[in-house]
Protein backbone atom coordinates (compact mmCIF):
# COMPACT_ATOMS: atom_id res chain seq x y z
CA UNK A 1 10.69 12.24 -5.13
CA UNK A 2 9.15 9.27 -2.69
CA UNK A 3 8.36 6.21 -3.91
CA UNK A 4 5.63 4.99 -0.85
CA UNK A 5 4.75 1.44 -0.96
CA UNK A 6 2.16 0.23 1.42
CA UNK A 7 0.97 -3.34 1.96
CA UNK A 8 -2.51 -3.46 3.67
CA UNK A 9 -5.46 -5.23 4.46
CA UNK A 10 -7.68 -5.77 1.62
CA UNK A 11 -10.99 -4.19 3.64
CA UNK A 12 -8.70 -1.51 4.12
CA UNK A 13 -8.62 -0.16 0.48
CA UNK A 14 -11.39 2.13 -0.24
CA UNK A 15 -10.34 4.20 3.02
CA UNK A 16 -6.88 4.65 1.97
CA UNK A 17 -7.44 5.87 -1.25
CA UNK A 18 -9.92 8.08 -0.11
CA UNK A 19 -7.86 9.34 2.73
CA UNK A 20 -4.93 9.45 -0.04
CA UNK A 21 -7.18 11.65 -2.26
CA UNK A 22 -8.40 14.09 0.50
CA UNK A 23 -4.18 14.90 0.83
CA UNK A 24 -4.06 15.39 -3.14
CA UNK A 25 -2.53 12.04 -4.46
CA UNK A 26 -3.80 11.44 -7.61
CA UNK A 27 -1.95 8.58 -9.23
CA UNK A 28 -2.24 4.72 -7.28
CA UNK A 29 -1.22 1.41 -8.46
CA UNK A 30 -2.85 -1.18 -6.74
CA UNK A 31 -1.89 -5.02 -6.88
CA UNK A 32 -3.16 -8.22 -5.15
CA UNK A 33 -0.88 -9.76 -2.78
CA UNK A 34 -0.54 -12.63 -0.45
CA UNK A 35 1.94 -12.99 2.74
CA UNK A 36 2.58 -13.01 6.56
CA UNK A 37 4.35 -11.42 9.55
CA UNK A 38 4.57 -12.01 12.69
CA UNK A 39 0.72 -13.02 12.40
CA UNK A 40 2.65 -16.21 10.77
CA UNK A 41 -0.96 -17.23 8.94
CA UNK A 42 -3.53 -18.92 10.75
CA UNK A 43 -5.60 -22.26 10.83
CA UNK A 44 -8.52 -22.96 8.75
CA UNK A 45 -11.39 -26.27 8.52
CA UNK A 46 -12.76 -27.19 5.49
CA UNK A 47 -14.91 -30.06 5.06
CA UNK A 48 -13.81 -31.39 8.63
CA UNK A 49 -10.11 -30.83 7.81
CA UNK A 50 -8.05 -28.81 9.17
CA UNK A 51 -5.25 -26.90 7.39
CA UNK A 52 -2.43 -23.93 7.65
CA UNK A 53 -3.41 -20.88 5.54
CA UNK A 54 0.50 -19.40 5.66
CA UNK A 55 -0.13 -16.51 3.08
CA UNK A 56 -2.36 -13.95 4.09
CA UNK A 57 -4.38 -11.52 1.58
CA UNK A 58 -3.55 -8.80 1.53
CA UNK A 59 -3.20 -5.60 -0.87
CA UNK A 60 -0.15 -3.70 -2.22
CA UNK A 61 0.02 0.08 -2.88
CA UNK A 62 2.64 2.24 -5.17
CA UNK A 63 2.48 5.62 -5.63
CA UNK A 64 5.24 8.06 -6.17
CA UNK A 65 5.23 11.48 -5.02
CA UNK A 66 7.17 14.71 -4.42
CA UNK A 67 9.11 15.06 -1.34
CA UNK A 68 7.21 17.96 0.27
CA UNK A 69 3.72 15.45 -0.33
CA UNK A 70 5.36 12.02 1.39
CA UNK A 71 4.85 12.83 4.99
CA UNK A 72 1.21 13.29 4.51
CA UNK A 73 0.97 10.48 1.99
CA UNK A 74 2.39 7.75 5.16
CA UNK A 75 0.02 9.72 7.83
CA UNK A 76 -3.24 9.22 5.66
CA UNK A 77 -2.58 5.38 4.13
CA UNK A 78 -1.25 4.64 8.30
CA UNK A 79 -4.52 6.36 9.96
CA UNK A 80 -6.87 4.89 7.24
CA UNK A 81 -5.32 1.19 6.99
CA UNK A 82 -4.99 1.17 10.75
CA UNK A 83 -7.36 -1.52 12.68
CA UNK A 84 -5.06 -1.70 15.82
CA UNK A 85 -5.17 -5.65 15.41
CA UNK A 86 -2.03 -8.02 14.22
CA UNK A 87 -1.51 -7.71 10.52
CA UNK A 88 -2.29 -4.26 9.67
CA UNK A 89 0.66 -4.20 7.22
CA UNK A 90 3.85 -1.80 6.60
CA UNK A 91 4.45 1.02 4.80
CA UNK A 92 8.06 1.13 3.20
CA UNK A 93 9.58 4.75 1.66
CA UNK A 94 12.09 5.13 -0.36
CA UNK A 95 14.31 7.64 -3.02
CA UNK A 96 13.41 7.61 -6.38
CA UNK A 97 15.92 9.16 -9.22
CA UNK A 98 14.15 9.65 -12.27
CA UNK A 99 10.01 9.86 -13.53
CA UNK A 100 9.42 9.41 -17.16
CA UNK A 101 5.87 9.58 -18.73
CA UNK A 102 6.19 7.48 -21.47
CA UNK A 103 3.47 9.35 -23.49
CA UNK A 104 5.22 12.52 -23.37
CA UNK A 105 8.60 12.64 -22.34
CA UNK A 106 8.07 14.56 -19.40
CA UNK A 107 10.29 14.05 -16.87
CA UNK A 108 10.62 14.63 -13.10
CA UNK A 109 7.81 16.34 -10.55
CA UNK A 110 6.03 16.70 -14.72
CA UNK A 111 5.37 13.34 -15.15
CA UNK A 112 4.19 12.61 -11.77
């Protein structure tokens, strides 16, 4: 099993899930998030001030998945959160041992 973790534009969210549901992912967890890259924030005026916004929005994805579904989990969330502009996120991957649904026991692929 994959554990995919995406951070993404915020504008970007309704495509990736979509995209993420058209390649049979079911299960998302979605969190707000805030940070920068090489983008390194940007400068903003308010009331004739100006000022450094250093953390970005931006959106974090989860979702765990079995091996044979990761590849085309990381094309669909990288064609749908892609803009081709500075700040269009990551998308990390990584092992994951063990799945336990807490409601039933299931374990494994199961409690995916």
């Amino acid at each position: 099993m994959k554990k995919i973790e995406a951070i993404i534009k915020p504008f970007k969210l309704d495509e990736v899930k979509e995209a993420l549901h058209d390649v049979g992912i079911q299960g998302i967890t979605v969190t707000e998030a805030k940070g920068f890259g090489r983008q390194k924030g940007h400068t903003e005026l308010y009331r004739g001030a100006e000022y450094v916004v250093d953390f970005l929005p931006k959106v974090k994805l989860e979702i765990v998945v079995e091996d044979s579904l990761a590849d085309n989990a990381v094309e669909a969330i990288q064609n749908a959160a892609k803009t081709g502009r500075i700040g269009d996120g990551k998308i990390f991957v990584s092992s994951i041992e063990e799945v336990i649904r807490i409601r039933t026991g299931e374990t494994g692929a199961e409690a995916i």
